[in-house]
PDB file of N, CA and C in Angstrom:
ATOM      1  N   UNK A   1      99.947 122.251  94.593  1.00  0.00           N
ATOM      2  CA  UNK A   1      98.807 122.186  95.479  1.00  0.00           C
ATOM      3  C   UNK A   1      98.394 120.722  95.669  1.00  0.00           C
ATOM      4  N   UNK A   2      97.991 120.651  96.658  1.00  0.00           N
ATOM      5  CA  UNK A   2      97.711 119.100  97.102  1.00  0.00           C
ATOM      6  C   UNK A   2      96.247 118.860  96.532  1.00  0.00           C
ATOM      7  N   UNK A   3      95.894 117.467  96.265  1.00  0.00           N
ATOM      8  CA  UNK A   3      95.143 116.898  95.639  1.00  0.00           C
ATOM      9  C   UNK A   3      93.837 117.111  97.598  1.00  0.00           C
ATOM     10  N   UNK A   4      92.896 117.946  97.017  1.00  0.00           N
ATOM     11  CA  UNK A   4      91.774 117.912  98.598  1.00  0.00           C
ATOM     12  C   UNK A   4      91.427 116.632  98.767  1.00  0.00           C
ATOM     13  N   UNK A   5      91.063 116.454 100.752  1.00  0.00           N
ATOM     14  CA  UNK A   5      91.074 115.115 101.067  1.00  0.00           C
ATOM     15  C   UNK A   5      89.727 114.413 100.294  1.00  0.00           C
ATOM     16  N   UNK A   6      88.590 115.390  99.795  1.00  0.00           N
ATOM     17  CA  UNK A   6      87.594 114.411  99.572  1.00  0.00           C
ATOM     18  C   UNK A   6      87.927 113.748  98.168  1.00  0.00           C
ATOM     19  N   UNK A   7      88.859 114.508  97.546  1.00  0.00           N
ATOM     20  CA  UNK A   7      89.216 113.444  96.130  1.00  0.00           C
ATOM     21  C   UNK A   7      90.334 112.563  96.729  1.00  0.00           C
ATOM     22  N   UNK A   8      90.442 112.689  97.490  1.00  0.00           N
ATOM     23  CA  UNK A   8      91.849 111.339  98.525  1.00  0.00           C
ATOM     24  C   UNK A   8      90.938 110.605  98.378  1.00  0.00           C
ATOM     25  N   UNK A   9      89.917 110.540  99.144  1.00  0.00           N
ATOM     26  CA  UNK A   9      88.907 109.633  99.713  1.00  0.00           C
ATOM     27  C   UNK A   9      88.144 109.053  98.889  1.00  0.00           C
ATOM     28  N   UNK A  10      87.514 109.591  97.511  1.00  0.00           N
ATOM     29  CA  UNK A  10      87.267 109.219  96.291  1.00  0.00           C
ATOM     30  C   UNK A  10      88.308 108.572  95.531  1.00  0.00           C
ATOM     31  N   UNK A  11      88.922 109.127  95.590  1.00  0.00           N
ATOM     32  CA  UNK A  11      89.950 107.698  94.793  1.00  0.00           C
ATOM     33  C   UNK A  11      90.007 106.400  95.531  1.00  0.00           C
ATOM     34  N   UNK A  12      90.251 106.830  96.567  1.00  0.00           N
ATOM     35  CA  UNK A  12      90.614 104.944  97.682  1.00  0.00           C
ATOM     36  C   UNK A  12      89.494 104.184  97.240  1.00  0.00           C
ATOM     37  N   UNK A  13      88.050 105.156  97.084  1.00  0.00           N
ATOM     38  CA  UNK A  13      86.855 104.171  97.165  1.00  0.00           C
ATOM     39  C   UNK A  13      86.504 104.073  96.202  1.00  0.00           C
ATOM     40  N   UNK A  14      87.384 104.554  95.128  1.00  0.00           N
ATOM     41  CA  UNK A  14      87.081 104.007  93.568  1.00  0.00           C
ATOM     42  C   UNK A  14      87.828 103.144  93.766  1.00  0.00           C
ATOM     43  N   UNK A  15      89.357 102.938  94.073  1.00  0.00           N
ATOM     44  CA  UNK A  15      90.056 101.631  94.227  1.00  0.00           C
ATOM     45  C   UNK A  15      89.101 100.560  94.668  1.00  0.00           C
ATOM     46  N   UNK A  16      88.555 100.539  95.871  1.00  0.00           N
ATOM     47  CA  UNK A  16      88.093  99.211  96.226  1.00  0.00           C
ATOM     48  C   UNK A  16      86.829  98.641  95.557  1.00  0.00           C
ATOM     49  N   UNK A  17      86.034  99.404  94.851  1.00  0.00           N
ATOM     50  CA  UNK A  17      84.370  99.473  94.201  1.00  0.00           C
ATOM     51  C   UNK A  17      85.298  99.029  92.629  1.00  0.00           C
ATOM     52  N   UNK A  18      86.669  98.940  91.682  1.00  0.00           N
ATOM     53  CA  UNK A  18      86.298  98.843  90.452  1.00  0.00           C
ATOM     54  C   UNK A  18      86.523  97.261  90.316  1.00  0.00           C
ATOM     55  N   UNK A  19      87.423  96.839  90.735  1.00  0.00           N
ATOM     56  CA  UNK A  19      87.159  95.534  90.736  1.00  0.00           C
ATOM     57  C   UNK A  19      85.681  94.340  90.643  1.00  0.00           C
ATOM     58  N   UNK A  20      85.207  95.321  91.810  1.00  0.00           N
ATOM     59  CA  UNK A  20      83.461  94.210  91.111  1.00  0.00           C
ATOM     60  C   UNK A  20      82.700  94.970  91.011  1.00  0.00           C
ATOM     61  N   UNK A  21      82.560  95.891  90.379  1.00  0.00           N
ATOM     62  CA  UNK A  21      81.774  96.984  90.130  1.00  0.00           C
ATOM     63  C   UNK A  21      82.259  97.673  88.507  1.00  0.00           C
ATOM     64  N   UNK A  22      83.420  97.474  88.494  1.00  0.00           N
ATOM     65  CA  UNK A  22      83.534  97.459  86.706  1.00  0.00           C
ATOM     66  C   UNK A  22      82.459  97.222  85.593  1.00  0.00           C
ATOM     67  N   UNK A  23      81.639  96.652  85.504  1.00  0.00           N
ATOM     68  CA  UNK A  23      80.940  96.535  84.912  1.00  0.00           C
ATOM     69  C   UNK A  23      79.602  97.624  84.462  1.00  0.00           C
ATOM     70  N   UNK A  24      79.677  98.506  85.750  1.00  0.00           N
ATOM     71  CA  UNK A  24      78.601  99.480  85.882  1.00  0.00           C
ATOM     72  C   UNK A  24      79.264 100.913  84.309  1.00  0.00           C
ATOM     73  N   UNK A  25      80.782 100.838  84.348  1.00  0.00           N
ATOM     74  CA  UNK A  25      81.289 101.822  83.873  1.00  0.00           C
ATOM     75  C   UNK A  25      81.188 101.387  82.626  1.00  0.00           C
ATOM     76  N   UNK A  26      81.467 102.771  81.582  1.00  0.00           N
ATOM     77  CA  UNK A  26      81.942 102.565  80.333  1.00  0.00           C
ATOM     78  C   UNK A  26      83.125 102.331  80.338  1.00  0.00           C
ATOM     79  N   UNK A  27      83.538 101.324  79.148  1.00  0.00           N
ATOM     80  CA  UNK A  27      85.343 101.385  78.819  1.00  0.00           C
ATOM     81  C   UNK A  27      86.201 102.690  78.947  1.00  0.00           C
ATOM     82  N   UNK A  28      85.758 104.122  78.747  1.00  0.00           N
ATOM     83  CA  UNK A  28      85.856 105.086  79.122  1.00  0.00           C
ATOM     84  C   UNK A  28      86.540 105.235  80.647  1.00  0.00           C
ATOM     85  N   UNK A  29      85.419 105.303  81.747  1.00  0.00           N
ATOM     86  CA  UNK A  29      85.499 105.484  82.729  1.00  0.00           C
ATOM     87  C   UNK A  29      86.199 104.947  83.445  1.00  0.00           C
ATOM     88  N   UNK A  30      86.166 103.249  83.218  1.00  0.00           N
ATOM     89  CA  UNK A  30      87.200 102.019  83.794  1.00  0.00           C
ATOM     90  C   UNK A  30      88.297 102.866  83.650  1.00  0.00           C
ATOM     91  N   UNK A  31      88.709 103.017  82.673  1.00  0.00           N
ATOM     92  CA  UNK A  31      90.474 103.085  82.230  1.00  0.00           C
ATOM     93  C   UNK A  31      90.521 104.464  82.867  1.00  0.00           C
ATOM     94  N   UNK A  32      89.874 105.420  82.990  1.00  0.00           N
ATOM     95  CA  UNK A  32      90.189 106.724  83.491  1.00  0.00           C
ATOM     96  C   UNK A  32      90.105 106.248  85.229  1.00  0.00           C
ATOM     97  N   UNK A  33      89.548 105.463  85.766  1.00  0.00           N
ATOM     98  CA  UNK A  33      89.357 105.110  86.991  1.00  0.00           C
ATOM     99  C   UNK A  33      90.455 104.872  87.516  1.00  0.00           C
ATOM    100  N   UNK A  34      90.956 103.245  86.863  1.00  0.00           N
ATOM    101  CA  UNK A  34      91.858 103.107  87.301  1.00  0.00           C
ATOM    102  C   UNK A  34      93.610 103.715  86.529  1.00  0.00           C
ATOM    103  N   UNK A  35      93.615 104.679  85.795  1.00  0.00           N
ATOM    104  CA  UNK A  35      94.210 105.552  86.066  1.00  0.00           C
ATOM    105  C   UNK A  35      94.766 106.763  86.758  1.00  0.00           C
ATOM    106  N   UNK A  36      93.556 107.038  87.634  1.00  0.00           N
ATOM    107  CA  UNK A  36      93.655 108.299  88.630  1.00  0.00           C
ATOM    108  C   UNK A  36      94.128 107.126  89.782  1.00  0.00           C
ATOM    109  N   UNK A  37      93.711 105.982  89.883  1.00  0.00           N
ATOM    110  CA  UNK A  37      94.137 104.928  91.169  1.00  0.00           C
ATOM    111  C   UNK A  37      95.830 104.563  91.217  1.00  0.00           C
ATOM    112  N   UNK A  38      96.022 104.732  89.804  1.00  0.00           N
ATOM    113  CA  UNK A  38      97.483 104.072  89.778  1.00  0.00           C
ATOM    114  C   UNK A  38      98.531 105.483  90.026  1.00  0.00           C
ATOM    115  N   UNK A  39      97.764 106.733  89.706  1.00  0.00           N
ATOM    116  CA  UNK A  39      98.147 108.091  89.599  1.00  0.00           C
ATOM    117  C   UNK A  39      98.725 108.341  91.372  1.00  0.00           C
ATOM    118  N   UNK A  40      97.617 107.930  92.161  1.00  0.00           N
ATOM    119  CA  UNK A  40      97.256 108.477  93.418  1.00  0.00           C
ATOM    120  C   UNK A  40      98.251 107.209  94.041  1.00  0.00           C
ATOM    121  N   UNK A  41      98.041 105.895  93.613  1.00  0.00           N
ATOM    122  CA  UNK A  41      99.109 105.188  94.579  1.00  0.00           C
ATOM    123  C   UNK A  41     100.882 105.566  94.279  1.00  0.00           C
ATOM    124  N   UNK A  42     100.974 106.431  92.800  1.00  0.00           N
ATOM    125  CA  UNK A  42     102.676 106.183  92.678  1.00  0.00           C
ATOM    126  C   UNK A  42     102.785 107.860  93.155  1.00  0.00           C
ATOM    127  N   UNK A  43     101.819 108.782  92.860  1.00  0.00           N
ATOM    128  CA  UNK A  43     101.898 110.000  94.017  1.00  0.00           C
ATOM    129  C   UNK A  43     101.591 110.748  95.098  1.00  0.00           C
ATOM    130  N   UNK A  44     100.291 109.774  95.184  1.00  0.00           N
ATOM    131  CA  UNK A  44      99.381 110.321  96.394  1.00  0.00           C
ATOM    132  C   UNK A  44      98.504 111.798  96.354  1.00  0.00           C
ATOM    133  N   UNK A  45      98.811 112.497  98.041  1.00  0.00           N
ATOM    134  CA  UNK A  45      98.212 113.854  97.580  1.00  0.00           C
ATOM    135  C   UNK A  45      98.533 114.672  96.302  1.00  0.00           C
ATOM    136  N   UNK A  46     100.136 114.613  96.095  1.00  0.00           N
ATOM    137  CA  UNK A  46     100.921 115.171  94.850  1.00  0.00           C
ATOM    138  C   UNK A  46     100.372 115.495  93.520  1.00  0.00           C
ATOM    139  N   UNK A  47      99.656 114.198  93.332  1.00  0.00           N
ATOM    140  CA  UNK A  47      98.827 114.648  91.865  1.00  0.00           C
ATOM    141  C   UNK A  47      97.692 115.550  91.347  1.00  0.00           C
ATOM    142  N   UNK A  48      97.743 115.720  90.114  1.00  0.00           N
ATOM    143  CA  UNK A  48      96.426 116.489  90.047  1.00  0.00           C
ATOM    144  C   UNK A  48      95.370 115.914  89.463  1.00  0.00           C
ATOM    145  N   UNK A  49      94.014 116.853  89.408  1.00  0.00           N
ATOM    146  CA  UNK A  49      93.117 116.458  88.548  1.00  0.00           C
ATOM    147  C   UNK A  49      92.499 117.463  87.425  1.00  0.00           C
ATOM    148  N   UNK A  50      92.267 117.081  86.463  1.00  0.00           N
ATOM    149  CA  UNK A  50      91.589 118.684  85.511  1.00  0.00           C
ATOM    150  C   UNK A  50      90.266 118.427  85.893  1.00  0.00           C
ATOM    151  N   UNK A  51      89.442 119.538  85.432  1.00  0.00           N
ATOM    152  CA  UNK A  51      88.023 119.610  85.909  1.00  0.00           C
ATOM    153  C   UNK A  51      87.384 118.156  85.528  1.00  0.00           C
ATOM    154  N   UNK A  52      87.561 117.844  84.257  1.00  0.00           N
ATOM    155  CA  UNK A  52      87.188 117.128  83.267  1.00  0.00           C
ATOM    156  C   UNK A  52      86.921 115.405  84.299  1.00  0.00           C
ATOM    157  N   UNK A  53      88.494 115.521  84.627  1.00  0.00           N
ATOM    158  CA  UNK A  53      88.666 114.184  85.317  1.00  0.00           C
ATOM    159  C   UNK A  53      87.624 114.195  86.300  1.00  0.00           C
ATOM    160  N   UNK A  54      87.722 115.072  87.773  1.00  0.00           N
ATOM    161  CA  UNK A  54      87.087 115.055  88.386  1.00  0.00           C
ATOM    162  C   UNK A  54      85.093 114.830  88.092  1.00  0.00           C
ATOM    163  N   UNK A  55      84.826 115.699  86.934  1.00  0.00           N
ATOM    164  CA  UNK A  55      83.276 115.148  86.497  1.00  0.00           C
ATOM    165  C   UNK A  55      82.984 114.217  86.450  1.00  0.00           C
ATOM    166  N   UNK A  56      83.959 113.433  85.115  1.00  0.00           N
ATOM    167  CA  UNK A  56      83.862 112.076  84.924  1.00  0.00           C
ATOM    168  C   UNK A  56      84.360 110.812  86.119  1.00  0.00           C
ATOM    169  N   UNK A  57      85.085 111.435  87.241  1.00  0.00           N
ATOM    170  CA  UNK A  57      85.658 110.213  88.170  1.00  0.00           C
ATOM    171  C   UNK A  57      84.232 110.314  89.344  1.00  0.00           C
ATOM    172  N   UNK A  58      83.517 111.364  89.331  1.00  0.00           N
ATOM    173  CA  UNK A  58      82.483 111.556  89.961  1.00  0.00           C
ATOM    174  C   UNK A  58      81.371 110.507  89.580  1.00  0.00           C
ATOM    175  N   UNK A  59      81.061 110.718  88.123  1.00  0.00           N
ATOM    176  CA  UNK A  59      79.893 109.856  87.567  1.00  0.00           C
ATOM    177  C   UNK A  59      80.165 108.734  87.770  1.00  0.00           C
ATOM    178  N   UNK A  60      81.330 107.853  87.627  1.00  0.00           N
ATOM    179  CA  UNK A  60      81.786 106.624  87.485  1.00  0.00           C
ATOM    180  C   UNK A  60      81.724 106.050  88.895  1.00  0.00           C
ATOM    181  N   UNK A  61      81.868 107.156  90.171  1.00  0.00           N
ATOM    182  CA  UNK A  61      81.897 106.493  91.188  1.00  0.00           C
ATOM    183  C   UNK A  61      80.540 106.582  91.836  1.00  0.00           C
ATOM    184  N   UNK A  62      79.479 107.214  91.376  1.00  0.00           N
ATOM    185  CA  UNK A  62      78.223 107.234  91.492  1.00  0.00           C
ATOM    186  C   UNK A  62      77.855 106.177  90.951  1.00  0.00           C
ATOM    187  N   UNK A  63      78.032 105.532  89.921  1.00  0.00           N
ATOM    188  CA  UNK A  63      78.142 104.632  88.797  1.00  0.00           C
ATOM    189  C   UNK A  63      77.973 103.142  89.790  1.00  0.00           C
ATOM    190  N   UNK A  64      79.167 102.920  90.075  1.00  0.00           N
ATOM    191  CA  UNK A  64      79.665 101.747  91.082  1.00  0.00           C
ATOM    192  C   UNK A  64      79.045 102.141  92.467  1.00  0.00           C
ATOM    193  N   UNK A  65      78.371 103.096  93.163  1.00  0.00           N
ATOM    194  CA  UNK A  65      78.019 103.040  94.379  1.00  0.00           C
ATOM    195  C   UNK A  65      76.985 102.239  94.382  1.00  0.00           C
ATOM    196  N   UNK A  66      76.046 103.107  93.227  1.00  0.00           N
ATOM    197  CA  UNK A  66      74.488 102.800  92.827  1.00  0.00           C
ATOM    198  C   UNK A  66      74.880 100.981  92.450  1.00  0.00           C
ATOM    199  N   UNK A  67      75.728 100.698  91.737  1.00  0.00           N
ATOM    200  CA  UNK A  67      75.329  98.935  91.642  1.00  0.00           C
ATOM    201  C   UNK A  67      76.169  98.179  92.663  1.00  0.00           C
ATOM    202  N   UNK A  68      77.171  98.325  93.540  1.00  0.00           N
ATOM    203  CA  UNK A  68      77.154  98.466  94.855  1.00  0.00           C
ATOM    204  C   UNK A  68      75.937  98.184  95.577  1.00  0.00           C
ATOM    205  N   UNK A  69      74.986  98.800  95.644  1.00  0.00           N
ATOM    206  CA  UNK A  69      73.632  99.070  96.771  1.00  0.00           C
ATOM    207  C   UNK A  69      73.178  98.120  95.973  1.00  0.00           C
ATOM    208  N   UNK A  70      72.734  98.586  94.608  1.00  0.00           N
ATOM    209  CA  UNK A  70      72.160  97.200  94.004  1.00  0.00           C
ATOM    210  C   UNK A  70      72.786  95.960  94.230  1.00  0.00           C
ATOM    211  N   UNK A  71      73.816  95.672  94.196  1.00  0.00           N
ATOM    212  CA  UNK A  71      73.991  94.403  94.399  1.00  0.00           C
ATOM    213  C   UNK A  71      73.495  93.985  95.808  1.00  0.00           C
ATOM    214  N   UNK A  72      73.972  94.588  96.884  1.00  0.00           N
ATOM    215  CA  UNK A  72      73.129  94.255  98.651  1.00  0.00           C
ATOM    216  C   UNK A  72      72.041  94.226  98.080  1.00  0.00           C
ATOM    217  N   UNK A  73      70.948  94.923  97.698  1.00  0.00           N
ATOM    218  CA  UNK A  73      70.218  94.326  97.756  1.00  0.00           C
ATOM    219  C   UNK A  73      69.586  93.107  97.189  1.00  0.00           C
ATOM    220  N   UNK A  74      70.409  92.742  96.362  1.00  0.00           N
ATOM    221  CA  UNK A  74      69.913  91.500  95.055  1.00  0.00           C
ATOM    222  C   UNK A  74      70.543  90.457  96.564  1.00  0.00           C
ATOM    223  N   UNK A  75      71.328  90.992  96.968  1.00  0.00           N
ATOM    224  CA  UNK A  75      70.881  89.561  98.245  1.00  0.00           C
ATOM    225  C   UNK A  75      71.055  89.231  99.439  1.00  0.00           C
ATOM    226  N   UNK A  76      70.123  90.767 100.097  1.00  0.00           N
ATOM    227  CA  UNK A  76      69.240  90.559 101.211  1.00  0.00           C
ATOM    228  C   UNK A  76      67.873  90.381 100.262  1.00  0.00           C
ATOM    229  N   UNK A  77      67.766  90.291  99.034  1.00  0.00           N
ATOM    230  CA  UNK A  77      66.492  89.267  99.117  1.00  0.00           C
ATOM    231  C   UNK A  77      66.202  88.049  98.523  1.00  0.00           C
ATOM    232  N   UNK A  78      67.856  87.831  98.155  1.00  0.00           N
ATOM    233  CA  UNK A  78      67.736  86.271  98.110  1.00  0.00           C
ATOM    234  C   UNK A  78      67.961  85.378  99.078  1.00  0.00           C
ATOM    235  N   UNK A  79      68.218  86.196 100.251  1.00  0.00           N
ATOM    236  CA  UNK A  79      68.857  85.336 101.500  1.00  0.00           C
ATOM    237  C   UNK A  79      67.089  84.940 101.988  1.00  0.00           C
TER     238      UNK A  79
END
């Protein structure tokens, strides 16, 4: 069964958010992050996820959205 498009779409945008947004996660989450990233680029739809993953790849990318936004805003008000 194919991996559904909204965890496609969650992974890509965990790809681009862990790089400067790493910091928001636990050592935990990082390494599970970019494990489902390295999962999804060498199989794509192909792979799977257990429930487990999906909870935790959820929080982590809530994680990085939220300091994401925080960061815009730390400077539209330093501009």
């Amino acid at each position: 069964m194919a991996l559904p498009k909204e965890d496609q779409l969650a992974i890509i945008r965990m790809a681009s958010l862990i790089g400067r947004h790493r910091d928001a996660l636990s050592p935990f989450e990082a390494e599970l992050v970019e494990n489902a990233v390295d999962r999804f680029r060498s199989r794509g739809a192909a792979m799977s996820l257990t429930v487990n993953e999906r909870v935790v790849l959820a929080d982590a990318l809530a994680a990085m959205d939220k300091a994401k936004a925080d960061a815009e805003h730390s400077d539209q008000c330093a501009a």
